[in-house]
Each structure stands twice: as C-alpha cells, then as structure tokens.
Protein backbone atom coordinates (compact mmCIF):
# COMPACT_ATOMS: atom_id res chain seq x y z
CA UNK A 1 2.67 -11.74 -12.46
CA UNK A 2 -0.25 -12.23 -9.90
CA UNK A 3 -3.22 -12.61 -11.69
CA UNK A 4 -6.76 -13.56 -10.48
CA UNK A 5 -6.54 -17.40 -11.05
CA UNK A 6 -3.05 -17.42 -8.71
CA UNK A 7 -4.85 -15.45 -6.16
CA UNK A 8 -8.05 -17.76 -5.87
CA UNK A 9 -5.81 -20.76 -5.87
CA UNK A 10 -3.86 -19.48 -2.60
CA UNK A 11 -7.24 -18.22 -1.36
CA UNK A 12 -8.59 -21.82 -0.98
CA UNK A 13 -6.23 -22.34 1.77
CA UNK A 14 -8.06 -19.89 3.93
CA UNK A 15 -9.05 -21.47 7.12
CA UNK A 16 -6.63 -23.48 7.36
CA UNK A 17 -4.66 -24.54 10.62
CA UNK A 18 -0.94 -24.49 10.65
CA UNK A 19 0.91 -27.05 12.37
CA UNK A 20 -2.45 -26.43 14.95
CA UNK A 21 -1.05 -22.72 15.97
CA UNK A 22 -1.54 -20.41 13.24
CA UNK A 23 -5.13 -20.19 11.43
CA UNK A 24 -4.65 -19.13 7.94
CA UNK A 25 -7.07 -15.66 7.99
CA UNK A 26 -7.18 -13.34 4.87
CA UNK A 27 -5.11 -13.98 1.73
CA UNK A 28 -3.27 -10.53 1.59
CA UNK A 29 -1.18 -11.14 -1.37
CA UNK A 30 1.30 -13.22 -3.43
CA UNK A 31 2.99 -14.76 -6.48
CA UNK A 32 3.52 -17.99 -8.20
CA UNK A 33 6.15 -18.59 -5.64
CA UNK A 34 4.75 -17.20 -1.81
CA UNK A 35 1.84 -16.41 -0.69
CA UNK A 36 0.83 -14.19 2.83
CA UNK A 37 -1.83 -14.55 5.18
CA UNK A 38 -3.21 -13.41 8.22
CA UNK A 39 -2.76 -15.16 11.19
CA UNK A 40 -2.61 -14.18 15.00
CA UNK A 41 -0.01 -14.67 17.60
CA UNK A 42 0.64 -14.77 21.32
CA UNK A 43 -1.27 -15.94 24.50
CA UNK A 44 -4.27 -14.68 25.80
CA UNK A 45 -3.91 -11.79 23.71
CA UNK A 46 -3.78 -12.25 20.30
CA UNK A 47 -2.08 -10.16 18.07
CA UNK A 48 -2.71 -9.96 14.37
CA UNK A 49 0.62 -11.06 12.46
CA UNK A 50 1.16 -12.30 9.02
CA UNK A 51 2.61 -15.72 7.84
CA UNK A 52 4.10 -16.49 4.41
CA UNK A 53 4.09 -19.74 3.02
CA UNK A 54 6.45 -20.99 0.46
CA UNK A 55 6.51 -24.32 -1.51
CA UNK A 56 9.37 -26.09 0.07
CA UNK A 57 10.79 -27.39 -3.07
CA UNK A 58 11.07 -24.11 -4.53
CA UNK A 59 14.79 -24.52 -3.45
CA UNK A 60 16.58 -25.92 -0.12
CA UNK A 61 14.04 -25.90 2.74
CA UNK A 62 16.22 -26.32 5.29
CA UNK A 63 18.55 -23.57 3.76
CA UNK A 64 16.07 -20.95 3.69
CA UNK A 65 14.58 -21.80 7.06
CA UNK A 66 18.57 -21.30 8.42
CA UNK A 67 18.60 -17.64 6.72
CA UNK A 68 15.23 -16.79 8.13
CA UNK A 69 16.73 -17.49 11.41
CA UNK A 70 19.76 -16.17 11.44
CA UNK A 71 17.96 -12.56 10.24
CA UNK A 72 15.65 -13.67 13.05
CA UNK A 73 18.15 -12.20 15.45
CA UNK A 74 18.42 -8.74 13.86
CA UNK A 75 16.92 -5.95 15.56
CA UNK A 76 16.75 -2.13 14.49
CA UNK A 77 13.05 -0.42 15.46
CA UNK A 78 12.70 -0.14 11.09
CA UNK A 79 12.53 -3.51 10.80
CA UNK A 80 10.04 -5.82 10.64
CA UNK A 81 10.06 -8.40 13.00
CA UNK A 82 9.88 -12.25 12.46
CA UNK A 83 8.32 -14.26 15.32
CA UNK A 84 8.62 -17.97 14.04
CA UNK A 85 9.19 -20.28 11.44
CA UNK A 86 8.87 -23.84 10.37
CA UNK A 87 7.78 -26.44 8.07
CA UNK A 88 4.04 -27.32 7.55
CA UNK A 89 1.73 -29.85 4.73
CA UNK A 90 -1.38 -28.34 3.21
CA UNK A 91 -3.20 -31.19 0.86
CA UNK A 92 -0.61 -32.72 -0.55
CA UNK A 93 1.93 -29.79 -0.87
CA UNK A 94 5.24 -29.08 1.70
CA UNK A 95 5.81 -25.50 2.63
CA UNK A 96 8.15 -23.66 4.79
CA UNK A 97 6.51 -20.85 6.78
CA UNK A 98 7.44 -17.85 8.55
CA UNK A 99 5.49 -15.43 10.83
CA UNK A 100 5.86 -11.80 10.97
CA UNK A 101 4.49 -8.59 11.84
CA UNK A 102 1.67 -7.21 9.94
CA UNK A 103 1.66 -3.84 7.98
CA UNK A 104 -1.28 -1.74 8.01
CA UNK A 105 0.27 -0.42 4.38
CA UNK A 106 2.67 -0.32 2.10
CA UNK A 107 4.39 2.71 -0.10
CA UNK A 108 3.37 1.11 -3.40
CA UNK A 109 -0.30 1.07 -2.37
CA UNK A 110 -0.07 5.09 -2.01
CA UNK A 111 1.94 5.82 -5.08
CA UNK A 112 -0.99 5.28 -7.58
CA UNK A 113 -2.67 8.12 -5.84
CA UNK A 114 -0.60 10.85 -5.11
CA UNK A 115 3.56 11.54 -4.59
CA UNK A 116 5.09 12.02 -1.20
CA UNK A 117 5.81 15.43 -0.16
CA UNK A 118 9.40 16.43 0.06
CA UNK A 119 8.80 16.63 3.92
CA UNK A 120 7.75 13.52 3.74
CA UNK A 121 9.86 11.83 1.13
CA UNK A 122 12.82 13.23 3.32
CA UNK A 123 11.82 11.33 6.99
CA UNK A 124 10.84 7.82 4.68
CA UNK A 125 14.03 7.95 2.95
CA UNK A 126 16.33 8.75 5.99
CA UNK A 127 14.53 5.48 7.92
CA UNK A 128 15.03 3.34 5.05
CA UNK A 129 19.06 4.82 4.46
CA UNK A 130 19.19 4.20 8.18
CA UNK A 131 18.06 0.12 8.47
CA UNK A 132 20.43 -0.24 4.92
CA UNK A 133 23.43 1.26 6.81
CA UNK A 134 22.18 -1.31 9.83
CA UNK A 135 22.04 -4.35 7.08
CA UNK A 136 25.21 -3.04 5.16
CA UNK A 137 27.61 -3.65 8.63
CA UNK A 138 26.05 -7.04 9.06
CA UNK A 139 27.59 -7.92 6.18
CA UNK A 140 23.92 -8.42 4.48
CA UNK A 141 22.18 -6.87 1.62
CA UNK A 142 18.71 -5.78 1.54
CA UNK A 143 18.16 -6.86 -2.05
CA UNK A 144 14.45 -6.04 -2.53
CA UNK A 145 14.14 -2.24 -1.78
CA UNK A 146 11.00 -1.51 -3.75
CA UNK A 147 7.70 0.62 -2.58
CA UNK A 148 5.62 -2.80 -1.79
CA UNK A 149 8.74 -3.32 1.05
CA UNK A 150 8.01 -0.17 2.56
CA UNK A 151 5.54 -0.16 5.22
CA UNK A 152 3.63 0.70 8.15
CA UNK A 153 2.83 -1.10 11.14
CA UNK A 154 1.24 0.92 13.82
CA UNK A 155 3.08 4.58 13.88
CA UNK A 156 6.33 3.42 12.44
CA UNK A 157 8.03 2.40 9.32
CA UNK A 158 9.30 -0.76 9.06
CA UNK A 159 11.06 -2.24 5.85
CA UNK A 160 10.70 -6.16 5.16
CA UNK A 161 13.81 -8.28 5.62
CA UNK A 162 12.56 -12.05 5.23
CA UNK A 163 14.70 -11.56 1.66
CA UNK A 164 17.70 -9.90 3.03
CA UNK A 165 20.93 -12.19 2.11
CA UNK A 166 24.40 -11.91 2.64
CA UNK A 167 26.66 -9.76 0.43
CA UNK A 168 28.07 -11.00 -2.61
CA UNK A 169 25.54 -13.82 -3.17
CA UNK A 170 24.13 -14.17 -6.75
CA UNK A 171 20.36 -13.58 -6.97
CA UNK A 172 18.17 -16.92 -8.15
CA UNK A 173 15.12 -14.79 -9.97
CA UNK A 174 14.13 -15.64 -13.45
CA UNK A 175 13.69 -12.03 -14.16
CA UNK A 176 14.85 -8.42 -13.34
CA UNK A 177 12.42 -5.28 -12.43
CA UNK A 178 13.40 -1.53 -12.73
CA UNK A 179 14.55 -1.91 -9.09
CA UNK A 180 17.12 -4.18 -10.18
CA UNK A 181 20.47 -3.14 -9.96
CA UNK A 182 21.94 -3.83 -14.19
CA UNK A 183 24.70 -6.09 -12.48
CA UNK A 184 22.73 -8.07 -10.69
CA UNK A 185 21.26 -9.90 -14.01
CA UNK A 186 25.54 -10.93 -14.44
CA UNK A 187 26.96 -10.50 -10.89
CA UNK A 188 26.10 -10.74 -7.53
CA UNK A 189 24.51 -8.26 -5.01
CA UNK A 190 26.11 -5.63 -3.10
CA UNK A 191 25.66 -2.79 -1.06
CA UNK A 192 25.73 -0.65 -4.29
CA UNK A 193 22.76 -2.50 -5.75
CA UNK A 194 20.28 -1.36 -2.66
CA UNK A 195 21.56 2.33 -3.64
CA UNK A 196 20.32 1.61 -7.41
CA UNK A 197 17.02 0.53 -5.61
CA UNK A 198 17.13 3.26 -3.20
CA UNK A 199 17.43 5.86 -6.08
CA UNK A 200 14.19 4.29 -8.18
CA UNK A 201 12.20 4.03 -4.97
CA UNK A 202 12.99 7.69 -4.32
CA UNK A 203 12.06 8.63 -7.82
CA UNK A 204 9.29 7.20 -7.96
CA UNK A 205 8.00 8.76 -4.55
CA UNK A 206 8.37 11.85 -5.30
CA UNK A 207 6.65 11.81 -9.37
CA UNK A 208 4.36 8.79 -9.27
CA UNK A 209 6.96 7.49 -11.88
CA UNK A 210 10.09 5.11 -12.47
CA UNK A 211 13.05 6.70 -13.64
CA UNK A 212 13.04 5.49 -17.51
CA UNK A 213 15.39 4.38 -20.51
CA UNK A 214 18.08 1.66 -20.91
CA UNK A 215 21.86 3.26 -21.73
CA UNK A 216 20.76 6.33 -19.78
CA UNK A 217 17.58 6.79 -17.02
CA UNK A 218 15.59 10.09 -17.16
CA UNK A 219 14.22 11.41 -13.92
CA UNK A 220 10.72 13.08 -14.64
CA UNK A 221 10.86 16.72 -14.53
CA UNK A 222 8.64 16.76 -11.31
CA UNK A 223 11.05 15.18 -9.06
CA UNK A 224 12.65 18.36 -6.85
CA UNK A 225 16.10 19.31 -7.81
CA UNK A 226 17.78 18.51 -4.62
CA UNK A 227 16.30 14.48 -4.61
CA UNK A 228 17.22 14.27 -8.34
CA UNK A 229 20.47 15.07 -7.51
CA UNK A 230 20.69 12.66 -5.01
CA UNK A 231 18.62 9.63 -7.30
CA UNK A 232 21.11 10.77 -10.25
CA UNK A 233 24.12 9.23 -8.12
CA UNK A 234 22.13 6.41 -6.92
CA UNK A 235 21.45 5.46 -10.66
CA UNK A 236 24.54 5.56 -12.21
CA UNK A 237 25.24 2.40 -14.11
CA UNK A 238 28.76 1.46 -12.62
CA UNK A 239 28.09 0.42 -9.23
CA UNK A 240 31.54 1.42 -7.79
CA UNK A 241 30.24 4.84 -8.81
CA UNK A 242 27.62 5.22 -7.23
CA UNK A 243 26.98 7.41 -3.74
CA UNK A 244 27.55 6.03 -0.30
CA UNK A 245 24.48 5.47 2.03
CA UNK A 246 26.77 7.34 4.18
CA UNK A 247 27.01 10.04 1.46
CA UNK A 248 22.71 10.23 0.97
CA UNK A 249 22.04 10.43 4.79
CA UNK A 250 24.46 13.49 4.49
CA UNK A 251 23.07 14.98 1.27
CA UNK A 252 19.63 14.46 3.35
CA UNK A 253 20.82 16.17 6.39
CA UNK A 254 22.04 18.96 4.33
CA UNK A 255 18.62 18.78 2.62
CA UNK A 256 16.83 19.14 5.51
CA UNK A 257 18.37 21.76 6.93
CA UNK A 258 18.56 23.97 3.99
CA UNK A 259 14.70 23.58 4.19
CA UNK A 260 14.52 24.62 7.18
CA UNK A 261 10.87 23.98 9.32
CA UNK A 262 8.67 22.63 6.52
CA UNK A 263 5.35 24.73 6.04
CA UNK A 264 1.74 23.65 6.69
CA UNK A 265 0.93 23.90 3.38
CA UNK A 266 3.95 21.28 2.38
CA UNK A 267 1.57 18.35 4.50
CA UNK A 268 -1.70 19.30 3.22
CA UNK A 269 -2.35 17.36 -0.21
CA UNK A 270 -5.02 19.28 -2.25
CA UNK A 271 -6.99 21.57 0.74
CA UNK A 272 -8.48 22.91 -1.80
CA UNK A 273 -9.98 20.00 -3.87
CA UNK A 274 -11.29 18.37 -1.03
CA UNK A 275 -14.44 16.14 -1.43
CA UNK A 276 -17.72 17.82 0.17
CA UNK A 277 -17.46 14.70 2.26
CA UNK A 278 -15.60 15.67 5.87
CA UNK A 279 -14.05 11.56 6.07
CA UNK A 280 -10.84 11.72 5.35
CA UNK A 281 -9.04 8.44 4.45
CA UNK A 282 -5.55 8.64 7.44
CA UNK A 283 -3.09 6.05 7.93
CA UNK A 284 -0.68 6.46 11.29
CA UNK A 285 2.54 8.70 11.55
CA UNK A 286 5.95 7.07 10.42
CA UNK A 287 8.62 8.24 12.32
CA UNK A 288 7.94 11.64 12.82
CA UNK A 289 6.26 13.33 10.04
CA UNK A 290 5.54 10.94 7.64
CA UNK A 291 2.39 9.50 6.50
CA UNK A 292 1.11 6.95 4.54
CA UNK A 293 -1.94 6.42 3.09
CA UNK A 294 -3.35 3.74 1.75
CA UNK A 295 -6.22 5.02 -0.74
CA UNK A 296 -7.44 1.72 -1.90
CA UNK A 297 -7.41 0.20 1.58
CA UNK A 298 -10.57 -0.85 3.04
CA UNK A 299 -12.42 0.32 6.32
CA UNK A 300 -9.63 0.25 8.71
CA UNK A 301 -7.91 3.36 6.78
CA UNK A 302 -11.10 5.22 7.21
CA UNK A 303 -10.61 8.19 10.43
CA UNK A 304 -13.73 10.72 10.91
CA UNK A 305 -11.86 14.34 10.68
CA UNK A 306 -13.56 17.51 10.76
CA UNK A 307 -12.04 19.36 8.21
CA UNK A 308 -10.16 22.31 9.22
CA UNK A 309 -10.90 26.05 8.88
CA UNK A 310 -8.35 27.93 6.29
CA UNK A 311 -7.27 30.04 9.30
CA UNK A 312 -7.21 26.46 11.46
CA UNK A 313 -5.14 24.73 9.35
CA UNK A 314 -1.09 25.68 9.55
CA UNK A 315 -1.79 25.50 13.64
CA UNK A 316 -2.92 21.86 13.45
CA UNK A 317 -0.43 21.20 10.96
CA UNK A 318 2.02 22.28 13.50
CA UNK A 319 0.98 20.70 16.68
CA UNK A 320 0.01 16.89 15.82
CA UNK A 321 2.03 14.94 12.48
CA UNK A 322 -1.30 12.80 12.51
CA UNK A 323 -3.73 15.90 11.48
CA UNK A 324 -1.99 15.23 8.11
CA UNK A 325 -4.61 14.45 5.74
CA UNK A 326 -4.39 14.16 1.69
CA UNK A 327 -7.43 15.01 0.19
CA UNK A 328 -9.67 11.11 -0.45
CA UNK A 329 -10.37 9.37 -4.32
CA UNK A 330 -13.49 11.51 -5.65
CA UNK A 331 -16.24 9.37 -5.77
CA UNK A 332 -17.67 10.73 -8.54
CA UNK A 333 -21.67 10.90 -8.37
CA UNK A 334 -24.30 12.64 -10.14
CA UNK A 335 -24.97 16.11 -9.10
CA UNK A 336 -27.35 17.11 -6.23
CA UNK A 337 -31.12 17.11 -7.73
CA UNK A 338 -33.66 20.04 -6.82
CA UNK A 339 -37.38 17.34 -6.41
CA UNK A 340 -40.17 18.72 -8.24
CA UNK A 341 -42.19 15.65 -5.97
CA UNK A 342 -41.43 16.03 -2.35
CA UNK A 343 -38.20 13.55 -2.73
CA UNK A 344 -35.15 14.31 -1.03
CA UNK A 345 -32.70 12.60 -2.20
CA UNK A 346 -29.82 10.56 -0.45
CA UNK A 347 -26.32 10.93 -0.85
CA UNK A 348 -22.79 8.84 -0.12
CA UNK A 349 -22.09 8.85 3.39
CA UNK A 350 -19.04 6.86 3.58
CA UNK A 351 -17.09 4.73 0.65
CA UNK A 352 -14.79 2.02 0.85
CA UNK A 353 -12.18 1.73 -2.18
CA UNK A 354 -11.35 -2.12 -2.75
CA UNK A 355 -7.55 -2.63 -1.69
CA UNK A 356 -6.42 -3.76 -4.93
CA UNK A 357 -2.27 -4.47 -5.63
CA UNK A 358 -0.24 -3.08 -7.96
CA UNK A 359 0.73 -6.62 -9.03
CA UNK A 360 -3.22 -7.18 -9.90
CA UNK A 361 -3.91 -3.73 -11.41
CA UNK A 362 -0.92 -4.45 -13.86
CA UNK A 363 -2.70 -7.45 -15.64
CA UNK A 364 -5.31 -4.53 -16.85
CA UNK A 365 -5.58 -3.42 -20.00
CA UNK A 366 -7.90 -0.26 -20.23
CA UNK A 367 -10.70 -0.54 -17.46
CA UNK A 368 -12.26 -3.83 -15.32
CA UNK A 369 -15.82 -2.74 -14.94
CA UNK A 370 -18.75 -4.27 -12.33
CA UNK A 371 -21.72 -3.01 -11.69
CA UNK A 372 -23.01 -3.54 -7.73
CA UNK A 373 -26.54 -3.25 -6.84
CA UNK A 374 -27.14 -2.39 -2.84
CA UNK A 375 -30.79 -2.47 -1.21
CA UNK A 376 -30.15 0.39 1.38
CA UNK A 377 -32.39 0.72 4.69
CA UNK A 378 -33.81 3.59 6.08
CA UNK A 379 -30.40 3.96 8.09
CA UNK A 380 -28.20 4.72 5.35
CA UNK A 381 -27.27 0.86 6.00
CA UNK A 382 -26.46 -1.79 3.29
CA UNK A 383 -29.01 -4.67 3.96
CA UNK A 384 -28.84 -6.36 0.27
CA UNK A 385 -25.82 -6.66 -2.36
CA UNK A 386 -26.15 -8.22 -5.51
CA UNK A 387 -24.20 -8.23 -9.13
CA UNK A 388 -26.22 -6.13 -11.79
CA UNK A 389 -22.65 -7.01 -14.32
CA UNK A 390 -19.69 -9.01 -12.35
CA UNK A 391 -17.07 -7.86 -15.22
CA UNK A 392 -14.69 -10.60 -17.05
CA UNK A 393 -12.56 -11.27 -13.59
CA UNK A 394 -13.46 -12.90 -10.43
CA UNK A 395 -10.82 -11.45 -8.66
CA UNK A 396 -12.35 -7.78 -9.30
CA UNK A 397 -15.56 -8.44 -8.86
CA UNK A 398 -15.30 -9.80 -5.37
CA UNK A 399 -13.44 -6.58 -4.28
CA UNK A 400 -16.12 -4.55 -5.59
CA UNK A 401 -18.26 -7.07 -3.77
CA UNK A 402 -16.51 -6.65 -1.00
CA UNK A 403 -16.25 -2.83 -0.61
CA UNK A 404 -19.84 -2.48 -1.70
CA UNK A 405 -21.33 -3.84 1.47
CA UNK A 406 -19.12 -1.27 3.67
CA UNK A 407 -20.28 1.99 2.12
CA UNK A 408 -22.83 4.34 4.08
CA UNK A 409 -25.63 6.36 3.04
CA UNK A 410 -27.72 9.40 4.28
CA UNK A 411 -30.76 8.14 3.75
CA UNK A 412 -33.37 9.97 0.92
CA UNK A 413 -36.90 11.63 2.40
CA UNK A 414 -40.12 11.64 1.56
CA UNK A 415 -42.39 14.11 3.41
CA UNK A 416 -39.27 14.86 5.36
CA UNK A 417 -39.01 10.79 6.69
CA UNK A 418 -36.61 8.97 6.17
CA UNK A 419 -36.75 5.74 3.62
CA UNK A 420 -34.82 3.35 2.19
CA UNK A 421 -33.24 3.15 -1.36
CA UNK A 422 -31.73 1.43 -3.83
CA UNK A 423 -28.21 2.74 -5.30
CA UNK A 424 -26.14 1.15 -8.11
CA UNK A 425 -22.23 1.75 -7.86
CA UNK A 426 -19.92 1.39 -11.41
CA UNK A 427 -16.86 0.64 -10.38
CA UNK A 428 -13.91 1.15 -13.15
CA UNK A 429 -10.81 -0.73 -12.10
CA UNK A 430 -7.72 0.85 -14.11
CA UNK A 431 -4.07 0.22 -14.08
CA UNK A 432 -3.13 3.30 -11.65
CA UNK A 433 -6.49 3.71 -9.71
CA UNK A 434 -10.38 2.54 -9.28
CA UNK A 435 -13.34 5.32 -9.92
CA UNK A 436 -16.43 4.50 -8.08
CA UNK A 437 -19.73 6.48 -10.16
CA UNK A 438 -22.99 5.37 -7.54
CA UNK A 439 -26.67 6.08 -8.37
CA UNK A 440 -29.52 6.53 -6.61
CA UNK A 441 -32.18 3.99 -8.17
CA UNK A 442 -34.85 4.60 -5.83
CA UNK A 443 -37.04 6.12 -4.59
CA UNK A 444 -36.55 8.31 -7.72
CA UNK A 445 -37.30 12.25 -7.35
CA UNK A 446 -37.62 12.82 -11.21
C-alpha cells in the first residue's frame, strides 16, 4: 500500500540524472517495489515519456531486463510502447530502469467519479479483448489487467505491458487483489486468468464497483444485463470454464449491433446537473468513441467548452466523439450574496482537483482535511498561497497546495472596479473523491 511516507521517499530522487540521459521529472506514482517518473526522450525534440525504476535486487536484474526486451519487440497500436532500458545507481541503491510512453490517464482515475457508458464501456473493452487476443498468440499473458493499466496517451488507448510474462509462469506477489484470478494464489497464469481480470475490470466500469463475495461474486444490480452476462462467464471460478476472448469480442459484436447507433443522450453524463461553470474537465478520444476523464487530474485535463444548447446537443454529439463531456466535480461554494454595501462579490473561475491515486485515497479513513489560504489579485490571479490547517498528511496537503495555486477567480467589485481578494478553499480528501468548499474572505460584502 502506497502511503505518503513511500511517496516522499521516491520523491527525493526528483532531479535526478539517469545514466546522464534521462532527468528524473515528476514522481507520478509507485509502491514499495517501483516507482515512475517523468522523463523526456528523443533529439532535438523532446518528448515527454515515463521511466520506472526498480530496485535491482528485488529479483534477477539481468532476468527482468531480458523480459523487458524481448516484449520490447511487440507491437499492436493498444500497446504501450517501451523505448529503452538499462541499469542505473542512485545514492547507494542499484536499479533497473525502463522508459516508456506516458499516459495522459488511466481508467482507475475516472472510476471514483462516474461509470462508463455502455457506448463507451463497449469500444474500451473491445481494444483491451483485442491487445489480449494479440498477447494470448504470443504465447504471453497480460497478468495485470486492472483499471490503473488502462490508459490514454494522446487519442488512443493503450494498455501497459512492462508486466506481461509468458504463459504458465507462477506469479512472485506476496498478495492477491480482486483482479486476481483464485488459481493464481496455487497455480500459474494463463490466458483464463486475464478473462477473470477482464470480467472485474468490466464490472467495475460499468457500476463504480468490484464484483463481491468469496464462494460466489455478485455483480451490482447497475451493471446492464447484456455486460453482466458477459462478466458472469468471465468470473466463473474454474478457469477451464470460463469464456473465450474469442467468445467476448463476439458477445460484443453481437452487443453492439443489437444496440444499434448509440444516442446522444448515451455520451452526455449528467446535461442536466451541470455546474453554472461552462469549463468542462475533457480528456482525448480512445479509439473511436471513448473517453476518459480524469476528474482529479490537474490543469492539463482542463478544455474551455461552451456548453451546448438542448436543441445543439444530439448534433454535436453526432459529428465530433471529442464534444463528449461528463458533467465536472461540484465545487461546492456558498451561494451568490445580494451586497447591501456596494460589494460585488467574486466567484470561482476555474478549479483544479489534486490528481490523487486510488492507491493513496485507500489509506483514508473518513476525510483528510486542509485548509488553503490564497491572496487573489485584481485579475482573478493567485499571487499568495499559504496553509491556514495542513491536515495530519504531507502527502495531501501538498496536493491541495499544489492545486490551490492553479485555480482562477472573477475578481469581486467595489464601485463597479475590480479588486483583489482573499478566498479560503476546504478541501475534504475521501476514499472515492475530494470536495473542494472555497470562501470569499475579503473584501467582505456583509
């Protein structure tokens, strides 16, 4: 389990130079056991990439350096691509490295907020059948098909492979997660155990929720008949019983085209309970209708769309996959004041969630709260951030920081000028999501 102690341990590598190519940028994420980073690659023109480093004595260096480069040479358009690997020495400590591409997002970063349509539930799952089929005639298994190995880089979906291995060998984990096939924890893995994960994965993309329960899983009741038929065969405890991918990619065909063209109103998530805000927070197509978003990401999630007319909205739908929009996170602040004193007052512009992971949120136990105080100009710009509470963790607190100093305001008025202000934002990190309440200090119009 991540927690914020593991995270600012890996963070103090930041900086860092790599075998003097690859600058250590951003900590992005990690365990006990790996941590990733951004980097950049190429010439002239650098491209952002990400590089994970791994102890080297962890287990064979050499061995794990051979199977990153033998699934070096794979190459399907849904996987993500490895440019390089090697050995490198931070402090005192040997690593192995490898360098990748870098995802915008991940599924598991969307979940918290909202479930994939069935439109889009149906394109992510036929891209992810499709690499697994890919994988499955190499003679590999995927191993690790979860939501956090789902992502997006650019306009397509890409599933991570530095993990794949080849079929039949045993997995060395100290522990088992609900996307765990049950004979892995005995046996080794097999084509049959990426269908388990396949199933949860779906499951939980559609309802927000694992399938649950140990002799027998229950689907929640939310998850569409047709996919819960389909995650019902994936999940079935004998794992010579269980569905083909061949099998799903038919049942998804079928699916689709029992479905027919899928309606405006199937890509629209919550028109109606839109924020008065117009910013909508957009990530880039996958494949050809599918979209994920990345609520808790920071600024470069955020798109200006105008939001569309009622009578606007099934043409747009219709003619550009990246006019998808889900409704943003309320940010939820005090109501609009009428000034008895000639005081305008301001109001949230443009908010930045912190990008927290699903590892970190699952170390909280009711809510992480900090308390942010901004100095605001007469811009609506952030000039001044300081902590009015920092919370019990570190780790939380510098999010909040973090996001804090990206936010926008329309400024408040005084004899119809423009001033600046001083806002507080409460920020209540939970296990599923992260509420943002902000407050105009000053000038006050009471």
């Amino acid at each position: 389990m991540q927690t914020g102690e593991m995270i600012e341990t890996w963070k103090r590598w930041e900086g860092q130079l790599i075998n003097g190519q690859f600058l250590l940028g951003e900590y992005l994420g990690g365990s006990g056991q790996s941590a990733v980073f951004v980097t950049e690659v190429g010439g002239a023109e650098r491209n952002k990439a990400a590089i994970k480093l791994v102890p080297a004595d962890l287990e064979n260096a050499e061995s794990r350096l051979a199977r990153w480069r033998r699934l070096a040479k794979l190459s399907h358009p849904h996987l993500l691509r490895m440019f390089g690997m090697g050995r490198c020495e931070l402090g005192n400590t040997e690593f192995v490295y490898l360098v990748m591409e870098h995802a915008d997002e991940n599924l598991s970063q969307i979940l918290p907020h909202r479930a994939l349509t069935q439109a889009e539930a149906q394109e992510l799952l036929q891209s992810v059948v499709d690499v697994l089929i890919y994988l499955h005639k190499q003679g590999l298994v995927h191993g690790h098909v979860k939501p956090a190995n789902i992502m997006a880089v650019k306009e397509q979906l890409k599933i991570s492979c530095d993990g794949v291995v080849a079929a039949g060998e045993r997995r060395v984990s100290a522990h088992t997660t609900v996307y765990d096939a049950p004979e892995i924890s005995i046996g080794s893995l097999s084509p049959a155990s990426d269908v388990w994960s396949l199933g949860v994965t779906m499951v939980e993309a559609l309802s927000q929720r694992a399938p649950v329960g140990r002799e027998k899983l229950f689907l929640p009741n939310t998850v569409p008949p047709h996919f819960a038929d389909i995650a019902r065969h994936c999940l079935v405890r004998d794992p010579q019983s269980r569905w083909t991918l061949q099998v799903i990619a038919a049942q998804l065909q079928s699916s689709r085209e029992t479905r027919g063209a899928t309606t405006a109103d199937e890509f629209v998530a919550g028109d109606a309970q839109t924020s008065k805000s117009s910013r909508r927070y957009v990530l880039p197509v996958i494949a050809v209708v599918v979209l994920l978003v990345g609520m808790l990401a920071g600024p470069r999630l955020l798109r200006k769309q105008p939001r569309p007319q009622p009578s606007q909205a099934a043409s747009e739908s219709n003619s550009s996959a990246n006019n998808i929009q889900p409704s943003p996170p309320p940010v939820k602040s005090e109501p609009e004041r009428t000034s008895s004193n000639g005081i305008v007052p301001g109001s949230v512009l443009h908010q930045v969630l912190p990008a927290v992971s699903q590892s970190a949120r699952n170390t909280i136990e009711g809510k992480v709260r900090v308390r942010v105080k901004l100095a605001v100009d007469q811009s609506g710009n952030v000039t001044e951030a300081s902590f009015l509470s920092p919370g019990p963790s570190k780790y939380f607190a510098r999010l909040a920081m973090e996001a804090s100093r990206d936010w926008k305001f329309t400024p408040p008025q005084i004899d119809s000028q423009p001033v600046s202000s001083e806002w507080v934002l409460k920020f209540a990190f939970g296990p599923t999501a992260t509420e943002v309440y902000p407050t105009q200090q000053s000038p006050s119009s009471q």
